[in-house]
N, C-alpha and C. Protein backbone atom coordinates (compact mmCIF):
# COMPACT_ATOMS: atom_id res chain seq x y z
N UNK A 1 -68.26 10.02 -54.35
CA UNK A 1 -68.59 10.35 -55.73
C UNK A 1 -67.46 9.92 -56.66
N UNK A 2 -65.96 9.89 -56.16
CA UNK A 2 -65.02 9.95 -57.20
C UNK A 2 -65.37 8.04 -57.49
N UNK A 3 -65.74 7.29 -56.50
CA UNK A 3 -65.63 5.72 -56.58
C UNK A 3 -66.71 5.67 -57.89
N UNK A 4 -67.92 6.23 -57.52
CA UNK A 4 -68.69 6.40 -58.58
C UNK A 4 -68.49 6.40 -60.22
N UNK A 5 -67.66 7.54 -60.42
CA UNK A 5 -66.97 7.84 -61.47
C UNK A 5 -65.93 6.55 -62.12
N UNK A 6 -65.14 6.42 -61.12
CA UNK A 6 -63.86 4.83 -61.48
C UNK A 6 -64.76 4.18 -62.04
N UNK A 7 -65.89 3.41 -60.72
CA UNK A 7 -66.51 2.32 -61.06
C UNK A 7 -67.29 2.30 -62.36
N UNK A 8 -67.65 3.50 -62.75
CA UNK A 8 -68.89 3.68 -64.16
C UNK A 8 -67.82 3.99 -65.34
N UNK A 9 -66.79 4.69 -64.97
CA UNK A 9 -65.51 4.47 -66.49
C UNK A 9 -65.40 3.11 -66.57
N UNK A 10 -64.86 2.27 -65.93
CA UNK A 10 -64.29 1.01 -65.90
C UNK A 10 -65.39 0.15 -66.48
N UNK A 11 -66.16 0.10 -65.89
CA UNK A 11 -67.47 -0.48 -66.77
C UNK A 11 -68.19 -0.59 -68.12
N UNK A 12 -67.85 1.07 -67.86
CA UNK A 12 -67.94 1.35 -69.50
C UNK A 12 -66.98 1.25 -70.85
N UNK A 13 -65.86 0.95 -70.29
CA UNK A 13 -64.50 0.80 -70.66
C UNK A 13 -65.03 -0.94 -71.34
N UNK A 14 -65.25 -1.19 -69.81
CA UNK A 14 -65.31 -2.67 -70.41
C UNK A 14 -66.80 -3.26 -71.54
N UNK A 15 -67.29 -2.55 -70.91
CA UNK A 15 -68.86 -2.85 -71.89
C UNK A 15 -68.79 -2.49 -73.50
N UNK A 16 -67.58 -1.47 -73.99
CA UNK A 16 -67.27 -0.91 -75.04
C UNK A 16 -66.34 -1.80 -75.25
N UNK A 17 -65.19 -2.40 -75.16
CA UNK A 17 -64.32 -3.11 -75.44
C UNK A 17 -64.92 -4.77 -76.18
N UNK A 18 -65.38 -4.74 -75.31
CA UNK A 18 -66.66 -6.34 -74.97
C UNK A 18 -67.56 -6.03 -76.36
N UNK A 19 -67.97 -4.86 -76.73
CA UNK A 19 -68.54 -4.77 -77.52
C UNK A 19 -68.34 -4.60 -79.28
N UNK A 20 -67.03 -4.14 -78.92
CA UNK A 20 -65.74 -3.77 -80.26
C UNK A 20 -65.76 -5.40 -80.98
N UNK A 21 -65.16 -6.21 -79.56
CA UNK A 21 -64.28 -7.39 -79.73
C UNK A 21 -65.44 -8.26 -80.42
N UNK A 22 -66.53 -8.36 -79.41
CA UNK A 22 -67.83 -9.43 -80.07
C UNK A 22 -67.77 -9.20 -81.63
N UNK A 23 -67.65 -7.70 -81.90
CA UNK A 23 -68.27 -7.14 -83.32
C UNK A 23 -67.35 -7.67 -83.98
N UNK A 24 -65.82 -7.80 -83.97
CA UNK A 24 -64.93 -8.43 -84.84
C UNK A 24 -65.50 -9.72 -85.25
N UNK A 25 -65.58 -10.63 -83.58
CA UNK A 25 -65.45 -11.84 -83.71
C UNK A 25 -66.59 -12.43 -84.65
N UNK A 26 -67.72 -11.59 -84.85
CA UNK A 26 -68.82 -11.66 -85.38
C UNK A 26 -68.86 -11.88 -86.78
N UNK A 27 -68.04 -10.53 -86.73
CA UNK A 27 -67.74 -10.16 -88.51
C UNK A 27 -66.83 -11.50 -89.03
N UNK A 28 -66.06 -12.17 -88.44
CA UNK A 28 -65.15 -12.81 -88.97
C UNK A 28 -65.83 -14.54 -88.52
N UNK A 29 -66.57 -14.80 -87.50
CA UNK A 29 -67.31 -15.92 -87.92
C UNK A 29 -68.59 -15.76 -89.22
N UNK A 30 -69.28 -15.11 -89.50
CA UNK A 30 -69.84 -14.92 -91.02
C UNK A 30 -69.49 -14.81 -92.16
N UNK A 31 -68.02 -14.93 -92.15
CA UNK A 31 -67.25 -14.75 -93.25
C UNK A 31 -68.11 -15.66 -94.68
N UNK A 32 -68.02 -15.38 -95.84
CA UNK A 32 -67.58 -13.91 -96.41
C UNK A 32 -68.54 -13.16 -96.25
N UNK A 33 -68.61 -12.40 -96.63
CA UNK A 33 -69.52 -11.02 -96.60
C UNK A 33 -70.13 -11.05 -97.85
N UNK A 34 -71.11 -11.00 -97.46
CA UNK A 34 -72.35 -10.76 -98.83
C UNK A 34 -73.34 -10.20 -97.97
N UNK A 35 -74.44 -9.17 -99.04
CA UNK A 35 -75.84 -9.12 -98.80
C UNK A 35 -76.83 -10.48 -99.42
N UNK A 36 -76.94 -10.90 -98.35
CA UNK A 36 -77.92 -12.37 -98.37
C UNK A 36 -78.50 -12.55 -97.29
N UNK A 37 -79.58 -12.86 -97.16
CA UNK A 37 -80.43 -13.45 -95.70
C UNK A 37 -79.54 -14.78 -95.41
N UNK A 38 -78.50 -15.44 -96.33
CA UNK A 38 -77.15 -16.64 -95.63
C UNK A 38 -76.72 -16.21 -95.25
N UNK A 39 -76.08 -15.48 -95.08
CA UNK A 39 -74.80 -14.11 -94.70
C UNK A 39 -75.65 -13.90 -93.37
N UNK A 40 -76.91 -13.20 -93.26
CA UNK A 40 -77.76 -12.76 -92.01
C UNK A 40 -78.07 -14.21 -91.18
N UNK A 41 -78.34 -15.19 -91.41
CA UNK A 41 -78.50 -16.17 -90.97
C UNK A 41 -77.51 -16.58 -90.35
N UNK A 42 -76.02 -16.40 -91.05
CA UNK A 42 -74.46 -16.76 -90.74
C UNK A 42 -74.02 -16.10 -89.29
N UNK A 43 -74.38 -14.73 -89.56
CA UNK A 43 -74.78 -13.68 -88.28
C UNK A 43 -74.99 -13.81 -87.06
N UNK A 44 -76.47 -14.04 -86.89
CA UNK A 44 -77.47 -14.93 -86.11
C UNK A 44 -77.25 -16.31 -85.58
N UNK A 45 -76.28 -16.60 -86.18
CA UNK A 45 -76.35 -18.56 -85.49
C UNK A 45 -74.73 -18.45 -84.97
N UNK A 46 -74.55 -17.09 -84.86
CA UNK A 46 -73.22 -17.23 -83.75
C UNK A 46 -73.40 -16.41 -82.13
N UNK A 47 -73.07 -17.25 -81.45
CA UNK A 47 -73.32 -16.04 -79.96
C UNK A 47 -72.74 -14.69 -79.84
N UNK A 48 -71.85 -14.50 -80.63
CA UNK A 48 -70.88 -13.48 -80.90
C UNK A 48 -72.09 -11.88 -80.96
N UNK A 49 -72.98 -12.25 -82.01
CA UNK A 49 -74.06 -11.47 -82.13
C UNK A 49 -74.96 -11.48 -80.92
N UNK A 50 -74.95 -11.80 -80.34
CA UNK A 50 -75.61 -11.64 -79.59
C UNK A 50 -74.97 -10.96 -77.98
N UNK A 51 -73.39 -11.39 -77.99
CA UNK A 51 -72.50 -10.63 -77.20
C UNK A 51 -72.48 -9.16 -77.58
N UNK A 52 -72.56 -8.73 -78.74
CA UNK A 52 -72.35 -7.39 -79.48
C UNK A 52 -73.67 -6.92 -78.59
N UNK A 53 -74.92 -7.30 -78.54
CA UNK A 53 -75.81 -6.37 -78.23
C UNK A 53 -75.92 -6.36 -77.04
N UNK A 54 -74.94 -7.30 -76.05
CA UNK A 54 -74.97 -7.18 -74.48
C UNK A 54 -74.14 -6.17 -74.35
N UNK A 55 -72.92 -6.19 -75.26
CA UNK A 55 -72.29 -5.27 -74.59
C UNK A 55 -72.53 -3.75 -74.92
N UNK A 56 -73.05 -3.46 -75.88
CA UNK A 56 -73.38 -2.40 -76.23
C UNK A 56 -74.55 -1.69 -75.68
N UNK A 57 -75.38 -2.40 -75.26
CA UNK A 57 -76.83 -2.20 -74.28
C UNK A 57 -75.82 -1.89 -72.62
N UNK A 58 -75.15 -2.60 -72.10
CA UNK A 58 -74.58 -2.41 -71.14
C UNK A 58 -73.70 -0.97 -70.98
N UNK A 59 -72.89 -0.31 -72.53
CA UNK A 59 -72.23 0.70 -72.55
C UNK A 59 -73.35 1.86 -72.76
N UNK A 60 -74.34 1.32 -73.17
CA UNK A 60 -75.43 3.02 -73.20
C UNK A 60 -75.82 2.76 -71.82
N UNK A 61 -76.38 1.71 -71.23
CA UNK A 61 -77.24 1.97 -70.12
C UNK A 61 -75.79 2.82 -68.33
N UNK A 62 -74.42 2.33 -68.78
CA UNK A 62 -73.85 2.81 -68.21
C UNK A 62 -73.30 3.80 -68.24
N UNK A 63 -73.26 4.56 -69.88
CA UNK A 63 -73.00 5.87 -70.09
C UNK A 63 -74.25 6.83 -69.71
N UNK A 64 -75.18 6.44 -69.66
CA UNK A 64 -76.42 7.28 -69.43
C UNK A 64 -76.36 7.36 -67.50
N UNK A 65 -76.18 6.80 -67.29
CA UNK A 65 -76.19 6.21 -65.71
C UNK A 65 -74.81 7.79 -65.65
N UNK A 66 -73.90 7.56 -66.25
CA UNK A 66 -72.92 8.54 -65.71
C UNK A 66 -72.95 9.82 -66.03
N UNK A 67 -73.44 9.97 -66.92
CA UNK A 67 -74.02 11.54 -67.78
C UNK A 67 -75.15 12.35 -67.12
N UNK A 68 -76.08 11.64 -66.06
CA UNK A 68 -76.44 12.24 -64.85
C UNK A 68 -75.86 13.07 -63.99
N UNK A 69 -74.32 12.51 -63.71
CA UNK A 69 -73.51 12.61 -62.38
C UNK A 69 -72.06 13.34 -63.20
N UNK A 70 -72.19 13.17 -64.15
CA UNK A 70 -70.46 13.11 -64.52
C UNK A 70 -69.99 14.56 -65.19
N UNK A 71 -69.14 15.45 -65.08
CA UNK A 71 -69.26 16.53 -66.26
C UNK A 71 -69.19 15.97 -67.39
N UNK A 72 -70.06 16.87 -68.43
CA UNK A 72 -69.71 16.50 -69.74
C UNK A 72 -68.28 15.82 -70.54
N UNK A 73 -67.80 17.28 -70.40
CA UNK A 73 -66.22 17.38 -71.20
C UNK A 73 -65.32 16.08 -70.92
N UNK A 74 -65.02 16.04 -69.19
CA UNK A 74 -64.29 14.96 -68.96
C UNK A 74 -65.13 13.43 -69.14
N UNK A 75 -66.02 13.51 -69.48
CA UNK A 75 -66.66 11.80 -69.53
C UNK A 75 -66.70 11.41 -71.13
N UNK A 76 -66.65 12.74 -71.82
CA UNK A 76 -67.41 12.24 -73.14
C UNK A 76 -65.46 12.16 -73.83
N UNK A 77 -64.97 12.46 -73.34
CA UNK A 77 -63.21 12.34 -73.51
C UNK A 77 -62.86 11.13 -73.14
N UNK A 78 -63.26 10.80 -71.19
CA UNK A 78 -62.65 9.56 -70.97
C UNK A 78 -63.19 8.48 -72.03
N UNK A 79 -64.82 8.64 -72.36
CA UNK A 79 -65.38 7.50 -72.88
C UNK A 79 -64.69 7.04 -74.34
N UNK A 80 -63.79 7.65 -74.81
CA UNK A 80 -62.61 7.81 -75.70
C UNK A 80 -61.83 6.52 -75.89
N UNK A 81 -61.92 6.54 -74.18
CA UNK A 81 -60.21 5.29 -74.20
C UNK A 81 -60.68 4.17 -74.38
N UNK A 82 -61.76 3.80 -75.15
CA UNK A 82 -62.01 2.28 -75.64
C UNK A 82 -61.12 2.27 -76.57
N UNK A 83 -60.68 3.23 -77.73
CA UNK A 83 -59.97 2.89 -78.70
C UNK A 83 -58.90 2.33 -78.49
N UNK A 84 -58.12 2.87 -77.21
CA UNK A 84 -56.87 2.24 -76.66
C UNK A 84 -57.24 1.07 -75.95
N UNK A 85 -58.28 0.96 -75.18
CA UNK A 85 -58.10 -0.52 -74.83
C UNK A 85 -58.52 -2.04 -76.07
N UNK A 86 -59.32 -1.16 -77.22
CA UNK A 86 -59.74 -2.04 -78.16
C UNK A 86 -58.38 -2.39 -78.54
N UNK A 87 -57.66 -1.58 -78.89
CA UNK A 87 -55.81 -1.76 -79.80
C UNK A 87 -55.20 -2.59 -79.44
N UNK A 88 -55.34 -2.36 -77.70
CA UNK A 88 -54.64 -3.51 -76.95
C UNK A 88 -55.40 -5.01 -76.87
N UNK A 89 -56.38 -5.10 -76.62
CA UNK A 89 -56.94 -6.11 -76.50
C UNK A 89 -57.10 -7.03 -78.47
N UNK A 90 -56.97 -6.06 -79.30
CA UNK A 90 -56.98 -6.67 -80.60
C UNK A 90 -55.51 -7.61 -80.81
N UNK A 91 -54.16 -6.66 -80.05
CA UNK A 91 -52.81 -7.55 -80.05
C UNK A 91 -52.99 -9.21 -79.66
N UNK A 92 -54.02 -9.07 -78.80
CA UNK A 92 -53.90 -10.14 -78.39
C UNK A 92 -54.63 -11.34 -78.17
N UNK A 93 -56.28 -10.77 -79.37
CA UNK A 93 -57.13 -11.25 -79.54
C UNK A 93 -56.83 -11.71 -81.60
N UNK A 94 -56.51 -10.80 -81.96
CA UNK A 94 -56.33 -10.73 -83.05
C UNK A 94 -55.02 -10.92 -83.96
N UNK A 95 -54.08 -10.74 -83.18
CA UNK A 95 -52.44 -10.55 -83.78
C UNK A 95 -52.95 -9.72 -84.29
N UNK A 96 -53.14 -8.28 -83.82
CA UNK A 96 -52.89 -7.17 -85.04
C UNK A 96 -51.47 -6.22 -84.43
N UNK A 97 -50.64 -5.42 -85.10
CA UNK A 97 -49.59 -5.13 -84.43
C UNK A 97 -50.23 -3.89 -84.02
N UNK A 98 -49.44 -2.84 -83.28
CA UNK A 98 -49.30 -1.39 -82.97
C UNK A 98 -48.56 -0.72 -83.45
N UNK A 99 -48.81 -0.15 -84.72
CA UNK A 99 -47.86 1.00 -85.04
C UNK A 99 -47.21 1.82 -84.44
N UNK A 100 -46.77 2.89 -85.16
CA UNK A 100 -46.33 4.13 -84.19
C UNK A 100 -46.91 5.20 -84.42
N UNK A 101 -48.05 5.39 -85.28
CA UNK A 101 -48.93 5.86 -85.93
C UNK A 101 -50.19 5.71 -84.70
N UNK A 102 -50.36 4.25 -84.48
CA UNK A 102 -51.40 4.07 -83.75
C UNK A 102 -51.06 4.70 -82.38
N UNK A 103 -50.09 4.19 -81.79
CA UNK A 103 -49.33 3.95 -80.55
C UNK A 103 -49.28 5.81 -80.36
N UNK A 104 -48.82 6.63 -81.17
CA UNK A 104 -48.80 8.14 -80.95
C UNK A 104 -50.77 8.66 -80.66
N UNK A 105 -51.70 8.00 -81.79
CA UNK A 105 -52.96 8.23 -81.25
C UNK A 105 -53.31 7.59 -80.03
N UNK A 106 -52.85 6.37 -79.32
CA UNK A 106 -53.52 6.06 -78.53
C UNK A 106 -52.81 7.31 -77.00
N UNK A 107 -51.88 7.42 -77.49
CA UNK A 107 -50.65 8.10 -76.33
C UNK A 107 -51.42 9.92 -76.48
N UNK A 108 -51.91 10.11 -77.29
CA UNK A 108 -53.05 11.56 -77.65
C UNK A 108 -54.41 11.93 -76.90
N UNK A 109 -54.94 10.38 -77.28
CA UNK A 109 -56.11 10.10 -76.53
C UNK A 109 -55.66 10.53 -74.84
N UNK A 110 -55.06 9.59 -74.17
CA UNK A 110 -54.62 9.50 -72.90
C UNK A 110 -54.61 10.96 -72.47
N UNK A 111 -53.27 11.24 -73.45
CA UNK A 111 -53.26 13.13 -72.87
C UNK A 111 -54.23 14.04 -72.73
N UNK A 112 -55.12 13.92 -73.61
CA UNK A 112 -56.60 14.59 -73.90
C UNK A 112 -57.23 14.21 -72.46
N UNK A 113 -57.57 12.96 -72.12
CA UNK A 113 -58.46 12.60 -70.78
C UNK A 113 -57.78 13.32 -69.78
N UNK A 114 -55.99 13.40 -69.66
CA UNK A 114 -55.90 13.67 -68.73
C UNK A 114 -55.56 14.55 -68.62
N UNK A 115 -55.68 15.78 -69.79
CA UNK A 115 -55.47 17.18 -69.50
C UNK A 115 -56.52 17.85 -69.25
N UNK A 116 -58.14 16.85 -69.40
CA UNK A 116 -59.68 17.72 -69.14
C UNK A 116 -60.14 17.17 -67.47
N UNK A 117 -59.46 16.00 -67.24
CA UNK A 117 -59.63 15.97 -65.94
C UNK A 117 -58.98 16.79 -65.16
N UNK A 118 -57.57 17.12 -65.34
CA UNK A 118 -57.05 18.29 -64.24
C UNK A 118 -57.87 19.72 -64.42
N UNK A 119 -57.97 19.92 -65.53
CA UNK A 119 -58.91 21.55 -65.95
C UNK A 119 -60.00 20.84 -65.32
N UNK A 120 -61.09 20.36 -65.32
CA UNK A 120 -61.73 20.14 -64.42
C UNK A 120 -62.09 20.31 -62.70
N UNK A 121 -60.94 19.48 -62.60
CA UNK A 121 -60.53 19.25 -60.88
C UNK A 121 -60.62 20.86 -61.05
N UNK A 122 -59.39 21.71 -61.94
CA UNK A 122 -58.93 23.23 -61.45
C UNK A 122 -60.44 24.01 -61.39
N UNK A 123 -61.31 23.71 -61.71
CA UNK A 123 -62.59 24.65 -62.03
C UNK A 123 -63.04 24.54 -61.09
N UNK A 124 -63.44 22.75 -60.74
CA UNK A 124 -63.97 22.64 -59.12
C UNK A 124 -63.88 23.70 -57.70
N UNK A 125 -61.95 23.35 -58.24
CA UNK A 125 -61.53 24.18 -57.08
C UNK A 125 -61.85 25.48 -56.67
N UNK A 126 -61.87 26.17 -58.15
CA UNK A 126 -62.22 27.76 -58.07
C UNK A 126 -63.71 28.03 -57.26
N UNK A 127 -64.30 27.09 -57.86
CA UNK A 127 -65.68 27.65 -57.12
C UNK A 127 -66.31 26.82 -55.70
């Protein structure tokens, strides 16, 4: 069961990330931004859009897949750490920097996952 769990975070990790990144790359091949069916057309004639809805179809159909099996508290927390892997993956997709602003939220996030997974595990144990 625990392989279960890795394998369906990680997935979902990645299907959310995959899905962040498309959405940038999207936004920034349509450039500029207007309401216009050019603008929607601009949209549409990049694969980027069309990556956005793989990966995002892939992060519900794998969050649903784990929300069967998974406790609440600790999944709907882990499913969190896209923000940290989006941050990271933007350094280096994007040149965007990491604050210390950011860098303290992403270091928050982390603690959060991994202070509901041990309360977790501890509940298991009790019963």
């Amino acid at each position: 069961m625990k392989k279960f769990y890795i394998i369906g975070f990680i997935l979902l990790l990645f299907f959310d990330t995959f899905g962040q990144t498309s959405f940038k790359l999207t936004a920034l091949s349509a450039m500029p931004l207007e309401v216009s069916v050019n603008w929607l057309i601009r949209v549409f004639s990049h694969i980027w859009a069309y990556l956005v809805m793989l990966g995002y179809t892939g992060a519900f159909v794998t969050w649903m897949v784990l929300l069967k099996k998974a406790p609440v508290g600790p999944a709907f927390a882990a499913s969190h750490l896209q923000v940290v892997t989006v941050m990271l993956v933007s350094v280096i997709a994007f040149d965007e920097q990491i604050t210390l602003t950011r860098m303290l939220g992403g270091l928050c996030i982390i603690a959060g996952i991994v202070f509901l997974a041990l309360a977790e595990q501890k509940l298991q144990r009790k019963s």
